[in-house]
N, C-alpha and C. Protein backbone atom coordinates (compact mmCIF):
# COMPACT_ATOMS: atom_id res chain seq x y z
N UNK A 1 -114.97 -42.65 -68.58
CA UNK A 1 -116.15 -42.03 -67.95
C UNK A 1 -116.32 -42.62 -66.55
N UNK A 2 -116.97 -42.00 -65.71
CA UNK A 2 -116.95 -42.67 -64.16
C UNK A 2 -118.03 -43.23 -63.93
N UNK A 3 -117.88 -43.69 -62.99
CA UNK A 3 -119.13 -44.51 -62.72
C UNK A 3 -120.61 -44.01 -61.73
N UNK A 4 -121.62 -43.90 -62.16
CA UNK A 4 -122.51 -42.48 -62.45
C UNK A 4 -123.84 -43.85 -62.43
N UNK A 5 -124.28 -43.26 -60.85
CA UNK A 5 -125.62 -43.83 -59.87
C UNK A 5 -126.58 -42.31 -60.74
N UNK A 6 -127.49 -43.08 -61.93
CA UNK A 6 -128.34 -42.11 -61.76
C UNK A 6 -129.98 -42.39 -60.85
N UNK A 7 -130.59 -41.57 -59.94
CA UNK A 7 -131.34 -42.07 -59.60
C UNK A 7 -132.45 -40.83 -59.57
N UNK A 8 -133.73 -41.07 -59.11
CA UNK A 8 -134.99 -40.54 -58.84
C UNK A 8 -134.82 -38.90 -57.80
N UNK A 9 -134.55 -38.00 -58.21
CA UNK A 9 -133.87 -36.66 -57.51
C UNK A 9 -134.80 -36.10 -55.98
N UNK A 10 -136.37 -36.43 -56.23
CA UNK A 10 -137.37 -35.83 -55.87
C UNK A 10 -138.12 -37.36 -54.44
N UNK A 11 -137.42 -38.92 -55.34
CA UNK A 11 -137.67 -39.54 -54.27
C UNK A 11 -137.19 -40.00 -52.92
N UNK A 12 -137.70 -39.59 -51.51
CA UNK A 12 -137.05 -40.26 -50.56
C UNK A 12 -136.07 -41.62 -50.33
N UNK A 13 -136.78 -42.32 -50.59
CA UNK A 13 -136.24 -43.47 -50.55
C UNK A 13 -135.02 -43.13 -51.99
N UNK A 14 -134.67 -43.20 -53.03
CA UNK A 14 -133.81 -43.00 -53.49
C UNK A 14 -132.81 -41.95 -53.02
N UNK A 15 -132.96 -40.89 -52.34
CA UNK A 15 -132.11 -40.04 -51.40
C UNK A 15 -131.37 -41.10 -50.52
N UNK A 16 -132.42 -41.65 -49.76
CA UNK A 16 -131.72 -42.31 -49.02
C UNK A 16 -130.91 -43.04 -49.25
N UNK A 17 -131.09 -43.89 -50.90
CA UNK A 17 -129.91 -45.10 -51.10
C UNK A 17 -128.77 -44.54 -51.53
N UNK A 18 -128.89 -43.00 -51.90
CA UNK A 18 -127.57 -42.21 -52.52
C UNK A 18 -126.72 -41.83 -51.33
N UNK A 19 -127.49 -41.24 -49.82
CA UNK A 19 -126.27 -41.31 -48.51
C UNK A 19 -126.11 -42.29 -48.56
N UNK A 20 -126.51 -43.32 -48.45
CA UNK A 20 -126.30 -44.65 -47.85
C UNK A 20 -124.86 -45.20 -48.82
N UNK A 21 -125.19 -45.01 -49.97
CA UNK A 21 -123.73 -45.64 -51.06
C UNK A 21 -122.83 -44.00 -50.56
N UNK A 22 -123.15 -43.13 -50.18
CA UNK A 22 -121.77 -42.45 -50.13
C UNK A 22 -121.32 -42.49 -48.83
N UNK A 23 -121.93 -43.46 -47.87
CA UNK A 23 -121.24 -43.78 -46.94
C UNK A 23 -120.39 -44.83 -46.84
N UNK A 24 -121.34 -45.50 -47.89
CA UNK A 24 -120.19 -47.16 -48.12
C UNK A 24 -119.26 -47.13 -48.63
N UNK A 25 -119.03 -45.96 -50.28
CA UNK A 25 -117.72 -45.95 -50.89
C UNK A 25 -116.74 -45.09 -50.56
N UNK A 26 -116.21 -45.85 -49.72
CA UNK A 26 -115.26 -45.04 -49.01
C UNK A 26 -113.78 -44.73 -50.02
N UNK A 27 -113.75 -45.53 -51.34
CA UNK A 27 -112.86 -44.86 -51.79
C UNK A 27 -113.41 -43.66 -53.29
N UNK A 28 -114.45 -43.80 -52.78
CA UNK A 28 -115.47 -42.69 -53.81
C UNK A 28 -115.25 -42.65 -55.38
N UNK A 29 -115.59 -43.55 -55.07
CA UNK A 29 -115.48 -44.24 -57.16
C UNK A 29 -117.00 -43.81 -58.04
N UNK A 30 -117.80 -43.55 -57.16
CA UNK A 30 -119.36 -43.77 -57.47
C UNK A 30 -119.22 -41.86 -57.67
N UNK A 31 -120.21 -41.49 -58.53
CA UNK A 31 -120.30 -40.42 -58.88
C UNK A 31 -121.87 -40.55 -58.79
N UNK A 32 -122.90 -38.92 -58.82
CA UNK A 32 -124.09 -39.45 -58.69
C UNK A 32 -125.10 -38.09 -59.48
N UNK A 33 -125.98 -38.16 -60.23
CA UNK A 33 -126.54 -37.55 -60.95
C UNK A 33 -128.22 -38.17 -60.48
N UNK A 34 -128.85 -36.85 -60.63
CA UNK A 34 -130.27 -37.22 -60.40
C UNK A 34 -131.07 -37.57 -62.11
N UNK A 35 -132.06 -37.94 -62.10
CA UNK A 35 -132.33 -38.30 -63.58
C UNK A 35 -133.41 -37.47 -64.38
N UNK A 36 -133.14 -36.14 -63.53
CA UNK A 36 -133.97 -35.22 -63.88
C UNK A 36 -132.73 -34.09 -64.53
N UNK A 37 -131.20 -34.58 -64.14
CA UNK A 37 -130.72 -33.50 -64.25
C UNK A 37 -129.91 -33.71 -65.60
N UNK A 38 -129.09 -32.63 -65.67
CA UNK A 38 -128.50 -33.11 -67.95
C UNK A 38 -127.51 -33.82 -67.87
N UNK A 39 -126.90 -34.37 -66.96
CA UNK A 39 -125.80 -35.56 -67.45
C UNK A 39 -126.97 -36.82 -68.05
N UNK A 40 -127.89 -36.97 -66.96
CA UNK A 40 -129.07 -37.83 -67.40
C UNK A 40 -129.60 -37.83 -68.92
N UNK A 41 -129.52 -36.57 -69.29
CA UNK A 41 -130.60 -36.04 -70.33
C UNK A 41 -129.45 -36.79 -71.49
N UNK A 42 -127.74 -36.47 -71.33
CA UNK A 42 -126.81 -36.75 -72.02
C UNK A 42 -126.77 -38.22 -72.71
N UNK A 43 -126.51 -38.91 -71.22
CA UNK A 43 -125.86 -40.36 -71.11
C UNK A 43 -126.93 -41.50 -71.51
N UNK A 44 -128.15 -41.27 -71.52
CA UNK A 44 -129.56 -41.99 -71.08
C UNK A 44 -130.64 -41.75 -72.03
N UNK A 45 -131.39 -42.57 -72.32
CA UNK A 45 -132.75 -42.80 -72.89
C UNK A 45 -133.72 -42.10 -72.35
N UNK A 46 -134.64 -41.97 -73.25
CA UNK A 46 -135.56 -40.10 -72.96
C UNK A 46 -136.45 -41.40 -71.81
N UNK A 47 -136.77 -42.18 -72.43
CA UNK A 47 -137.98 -43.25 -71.71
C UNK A 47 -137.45 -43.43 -70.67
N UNK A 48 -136.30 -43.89 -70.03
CA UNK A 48 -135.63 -44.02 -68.53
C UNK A 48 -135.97 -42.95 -67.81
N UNK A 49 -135.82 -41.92 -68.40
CA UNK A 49 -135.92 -40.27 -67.65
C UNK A 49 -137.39 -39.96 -66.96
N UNK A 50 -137.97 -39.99 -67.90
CA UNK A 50 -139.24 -39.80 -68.33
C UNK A 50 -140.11 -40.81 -66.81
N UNK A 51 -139.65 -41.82 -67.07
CA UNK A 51 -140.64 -42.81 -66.28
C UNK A 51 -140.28 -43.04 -65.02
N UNK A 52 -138.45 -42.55 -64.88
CA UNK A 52 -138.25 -42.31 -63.32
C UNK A 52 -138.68 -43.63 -62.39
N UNK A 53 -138.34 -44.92 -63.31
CA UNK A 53 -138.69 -45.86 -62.48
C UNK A 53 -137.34 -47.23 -61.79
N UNK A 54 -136.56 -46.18 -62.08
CA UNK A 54 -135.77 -47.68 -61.78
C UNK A 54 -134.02 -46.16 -61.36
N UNK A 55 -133.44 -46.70 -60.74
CA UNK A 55 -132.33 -46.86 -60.48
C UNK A 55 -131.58 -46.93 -61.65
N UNK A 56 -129.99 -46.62 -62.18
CA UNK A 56 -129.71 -46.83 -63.46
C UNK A 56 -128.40 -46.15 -63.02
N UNK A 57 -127.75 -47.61 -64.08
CA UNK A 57 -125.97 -47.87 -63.37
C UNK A 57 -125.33 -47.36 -64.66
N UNK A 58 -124.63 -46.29 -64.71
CA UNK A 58 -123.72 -46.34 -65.61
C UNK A 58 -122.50 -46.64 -65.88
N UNK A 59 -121.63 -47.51 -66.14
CA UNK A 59 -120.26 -48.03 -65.84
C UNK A 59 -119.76 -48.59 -67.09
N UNK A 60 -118.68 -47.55 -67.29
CA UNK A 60 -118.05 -47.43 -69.12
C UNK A 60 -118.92 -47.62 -69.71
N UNK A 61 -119.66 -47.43 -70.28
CA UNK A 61 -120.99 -47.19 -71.22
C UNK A 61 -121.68 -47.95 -71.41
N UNK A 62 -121.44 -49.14 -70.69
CA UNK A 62 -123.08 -50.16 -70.26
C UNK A 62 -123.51 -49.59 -68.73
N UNK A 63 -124.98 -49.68 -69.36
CA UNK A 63 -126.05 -49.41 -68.52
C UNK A 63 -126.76 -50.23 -67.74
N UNK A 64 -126.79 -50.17 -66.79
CA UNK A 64 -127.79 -51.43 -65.63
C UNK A 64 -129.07 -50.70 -65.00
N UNK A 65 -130.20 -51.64 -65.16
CA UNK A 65 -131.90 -51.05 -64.20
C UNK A 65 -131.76 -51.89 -62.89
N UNK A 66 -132.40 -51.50 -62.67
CA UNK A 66 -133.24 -52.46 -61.31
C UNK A 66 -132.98 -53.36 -60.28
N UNK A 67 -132.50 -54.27 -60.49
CA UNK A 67 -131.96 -55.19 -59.69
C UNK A 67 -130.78 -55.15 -59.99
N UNK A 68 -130.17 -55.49 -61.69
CA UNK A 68 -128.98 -55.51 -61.64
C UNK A 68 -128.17 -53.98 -61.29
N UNK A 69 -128.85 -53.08 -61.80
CA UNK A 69 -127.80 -51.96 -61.26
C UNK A 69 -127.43 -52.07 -60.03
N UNK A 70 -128.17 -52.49 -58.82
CA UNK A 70 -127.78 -52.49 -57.62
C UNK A 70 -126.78 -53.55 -57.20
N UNK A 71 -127.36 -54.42 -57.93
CA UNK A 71 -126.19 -55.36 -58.19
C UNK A 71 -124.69 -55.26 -58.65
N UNK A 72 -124.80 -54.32 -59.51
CA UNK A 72 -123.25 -54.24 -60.05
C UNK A 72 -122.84 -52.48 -59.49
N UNK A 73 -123.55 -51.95 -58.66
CA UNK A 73 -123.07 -50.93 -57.71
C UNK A 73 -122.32 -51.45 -56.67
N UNK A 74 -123.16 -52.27 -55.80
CA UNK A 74 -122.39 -53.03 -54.53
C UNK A 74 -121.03 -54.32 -55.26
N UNK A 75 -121.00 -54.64 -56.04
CA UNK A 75 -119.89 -54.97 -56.59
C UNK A 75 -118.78 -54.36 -57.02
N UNK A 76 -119.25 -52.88 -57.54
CA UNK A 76 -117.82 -52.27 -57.85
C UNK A 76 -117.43 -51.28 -56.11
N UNK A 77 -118.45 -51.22 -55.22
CA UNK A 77 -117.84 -51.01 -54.27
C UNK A 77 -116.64 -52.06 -53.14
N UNK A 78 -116.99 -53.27 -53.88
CA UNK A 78 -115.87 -54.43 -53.25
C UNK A 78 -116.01 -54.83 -51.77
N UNK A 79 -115.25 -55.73 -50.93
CA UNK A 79 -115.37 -55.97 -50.31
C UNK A 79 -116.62 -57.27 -49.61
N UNK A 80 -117.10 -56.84 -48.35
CA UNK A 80 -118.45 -57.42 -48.71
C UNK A 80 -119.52 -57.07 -49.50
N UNK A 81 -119.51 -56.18 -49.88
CA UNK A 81 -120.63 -55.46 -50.18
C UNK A 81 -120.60 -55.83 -52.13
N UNK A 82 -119.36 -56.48 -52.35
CA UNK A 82 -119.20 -57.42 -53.76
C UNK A 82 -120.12 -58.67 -53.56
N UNK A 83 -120.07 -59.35 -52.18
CA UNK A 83 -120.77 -60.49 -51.92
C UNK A 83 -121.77 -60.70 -52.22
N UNK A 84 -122.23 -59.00 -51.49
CA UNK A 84 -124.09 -58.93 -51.43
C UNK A 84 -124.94 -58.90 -52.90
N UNK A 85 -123.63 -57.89 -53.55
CA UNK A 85 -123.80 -57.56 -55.25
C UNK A 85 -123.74 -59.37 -56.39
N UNK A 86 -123.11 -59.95 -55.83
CA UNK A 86 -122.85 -61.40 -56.12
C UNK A 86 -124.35 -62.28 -56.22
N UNK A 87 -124.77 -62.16 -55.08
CA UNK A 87 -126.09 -62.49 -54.69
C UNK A 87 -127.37 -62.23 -55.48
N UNK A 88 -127.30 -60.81 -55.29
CA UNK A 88 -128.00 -60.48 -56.32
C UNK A 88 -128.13 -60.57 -57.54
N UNK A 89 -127.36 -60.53 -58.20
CA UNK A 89 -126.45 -60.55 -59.75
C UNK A 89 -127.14 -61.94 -60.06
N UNK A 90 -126.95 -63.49 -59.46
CA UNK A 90 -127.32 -64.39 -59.50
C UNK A 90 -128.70 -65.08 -58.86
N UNK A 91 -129.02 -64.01 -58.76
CA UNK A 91 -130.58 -64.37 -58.02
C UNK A 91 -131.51 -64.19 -59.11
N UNK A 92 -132.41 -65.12 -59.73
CA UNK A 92 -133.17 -64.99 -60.83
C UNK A 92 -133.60 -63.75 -61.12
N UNK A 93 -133.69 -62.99 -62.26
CA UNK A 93 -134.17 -61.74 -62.68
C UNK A 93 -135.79 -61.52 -62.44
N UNK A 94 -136.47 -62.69 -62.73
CA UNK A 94 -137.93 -62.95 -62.15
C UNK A 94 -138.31 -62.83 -61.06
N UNK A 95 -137.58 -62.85 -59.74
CA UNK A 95 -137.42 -62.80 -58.81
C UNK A 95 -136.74 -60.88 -57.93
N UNK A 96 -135.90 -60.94 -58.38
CA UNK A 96 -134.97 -60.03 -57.95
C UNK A 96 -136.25 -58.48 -58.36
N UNK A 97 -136.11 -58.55 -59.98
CA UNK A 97 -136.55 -57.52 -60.95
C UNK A 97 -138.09 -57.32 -59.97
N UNK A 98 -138.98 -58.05 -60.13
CA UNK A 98 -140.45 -58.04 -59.18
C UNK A 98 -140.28 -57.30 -57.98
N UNK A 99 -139.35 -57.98 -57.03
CA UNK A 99 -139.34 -57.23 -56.18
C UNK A 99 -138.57 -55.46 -56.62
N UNK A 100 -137.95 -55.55 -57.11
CA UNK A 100 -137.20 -54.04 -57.07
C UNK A 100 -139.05 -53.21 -57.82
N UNK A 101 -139.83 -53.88 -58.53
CA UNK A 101 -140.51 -53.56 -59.26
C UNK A 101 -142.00 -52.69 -58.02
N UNK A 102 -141.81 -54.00 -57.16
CA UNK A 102 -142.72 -53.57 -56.35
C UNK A 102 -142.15 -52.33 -55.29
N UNK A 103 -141.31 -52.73 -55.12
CA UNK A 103 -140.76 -51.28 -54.11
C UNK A 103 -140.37 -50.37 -54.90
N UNK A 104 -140.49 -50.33 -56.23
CA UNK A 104 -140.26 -48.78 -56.92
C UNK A 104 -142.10 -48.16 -57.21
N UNK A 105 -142.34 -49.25 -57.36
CA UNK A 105 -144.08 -48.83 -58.03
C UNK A 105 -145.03 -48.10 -56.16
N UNK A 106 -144.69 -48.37 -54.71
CA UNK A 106 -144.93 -47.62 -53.85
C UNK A 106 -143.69 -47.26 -53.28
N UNK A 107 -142.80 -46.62 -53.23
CA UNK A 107 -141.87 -45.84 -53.11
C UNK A 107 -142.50 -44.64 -52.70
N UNK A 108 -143.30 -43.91 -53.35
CA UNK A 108 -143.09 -42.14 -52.88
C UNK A 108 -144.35 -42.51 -51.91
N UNK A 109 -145.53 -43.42 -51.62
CA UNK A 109 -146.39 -43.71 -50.55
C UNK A 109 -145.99 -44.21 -49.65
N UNK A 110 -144.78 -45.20 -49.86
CA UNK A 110 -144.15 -45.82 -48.62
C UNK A 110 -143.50 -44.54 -47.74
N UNK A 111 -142.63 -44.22 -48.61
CA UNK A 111 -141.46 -43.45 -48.05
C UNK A 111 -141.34 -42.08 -48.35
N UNK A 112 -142.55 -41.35 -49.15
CA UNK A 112 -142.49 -40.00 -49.65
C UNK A 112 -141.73 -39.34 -50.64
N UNK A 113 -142.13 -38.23 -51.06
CA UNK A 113 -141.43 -37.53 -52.39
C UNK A 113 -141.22 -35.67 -51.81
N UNK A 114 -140.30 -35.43 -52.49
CA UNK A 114 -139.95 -34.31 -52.14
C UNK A 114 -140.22 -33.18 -52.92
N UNK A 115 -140.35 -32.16 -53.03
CA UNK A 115 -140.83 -31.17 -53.67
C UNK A 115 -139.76 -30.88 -54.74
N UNK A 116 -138.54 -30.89 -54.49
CA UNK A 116 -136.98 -30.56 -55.49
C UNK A 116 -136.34 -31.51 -54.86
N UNK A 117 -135.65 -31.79 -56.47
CA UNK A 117 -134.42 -32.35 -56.73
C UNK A 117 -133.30 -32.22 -55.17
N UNK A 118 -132.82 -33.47 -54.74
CA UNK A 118 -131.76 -33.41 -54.17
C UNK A 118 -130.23 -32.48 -54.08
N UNK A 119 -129.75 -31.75 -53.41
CA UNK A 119 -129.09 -30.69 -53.12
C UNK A 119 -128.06 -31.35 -52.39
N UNK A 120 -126.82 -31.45 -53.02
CA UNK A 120 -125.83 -31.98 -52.30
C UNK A 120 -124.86 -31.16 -51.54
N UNK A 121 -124.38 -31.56 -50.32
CA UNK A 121 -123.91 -31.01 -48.91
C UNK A 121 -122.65 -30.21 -49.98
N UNK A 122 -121.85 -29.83 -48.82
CA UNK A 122 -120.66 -28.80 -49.56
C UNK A 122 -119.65 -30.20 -49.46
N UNK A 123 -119.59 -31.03 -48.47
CA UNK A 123 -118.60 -32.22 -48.46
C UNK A 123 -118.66 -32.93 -49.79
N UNK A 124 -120.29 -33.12 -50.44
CA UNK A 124 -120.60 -34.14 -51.40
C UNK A 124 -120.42 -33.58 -52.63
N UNK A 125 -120.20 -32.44 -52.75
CA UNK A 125 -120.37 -31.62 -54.04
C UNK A 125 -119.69 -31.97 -55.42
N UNK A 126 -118.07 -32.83 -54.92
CA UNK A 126 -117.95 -33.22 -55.97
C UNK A 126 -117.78 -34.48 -55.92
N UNK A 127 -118.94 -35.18 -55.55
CA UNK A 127 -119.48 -36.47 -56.05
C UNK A 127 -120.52 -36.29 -57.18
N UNK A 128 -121.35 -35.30 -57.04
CA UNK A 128 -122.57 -34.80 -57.67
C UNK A 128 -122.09 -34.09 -59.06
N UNK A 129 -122.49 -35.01 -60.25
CA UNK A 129 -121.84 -34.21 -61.85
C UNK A 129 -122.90 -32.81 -61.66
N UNK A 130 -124.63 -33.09 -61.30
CA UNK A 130 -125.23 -31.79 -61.69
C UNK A 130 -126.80 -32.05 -60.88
């Protein structure tokens, strides 16, 4: 199974971190599903879906939230960006988790929400399962 960024379809700031990783993986390993859409509904817990609060790593059939998903995203992209994932990974969960906690809990006030689900370009199309 590939490795499948599900994230928030409708939030800005999660748009943004989905260009942002398909600019970094340049050898395009990362696949990306919104968590509104049915690979989500498939792979994932109704409560993850539902509450739309976290980021969520799928990679061979363990699952990562919050800090660590981002953590073990920028790690399987390699390079430096393993470093940064390193960092994180080992940065207390009390610590790390809070913060991801607080920037998910104002997310759509910080940075806004969109009316629909994310629509991927004709370049990105098959990065996007659905």
């Amino acid at each position: 199974m590939d490795k499948i960024v599900f994230f928030d379809g409708v939030c800005s700031l999660c748009n943004f971190s989905v260009d942002f990783l398909i600019k970094l993986d340049r050898n395009k390993i990362l696949k990306y599903s919104s968590l509104q859409g049915e690979s989500a509904k498939k792979l994932l817990d109704a409560l993850d879906i539902q509450e739309l609060k976290s980021i969520i790593y799928y990679n061979q059939g363990s699952i990562y939230k919050q800090s660590e998903a981002v953590a073990q995203i920028l790690m399987s992209l390699g390079g430096i960006h393993k470093i940064s994932g390193k960092i994180i990974h080992y940065t207390p969960n009390l610590i790390s988790d809070s913060l991801y906690k607080l920037i998910s809990k104002y997310r759509y006030r910080l940075f806004g929400k969109r009316d629909t689900c994310r629509l991927p370009t004709a370049a990105e199309k098959s990065l996007f399962l659905d």
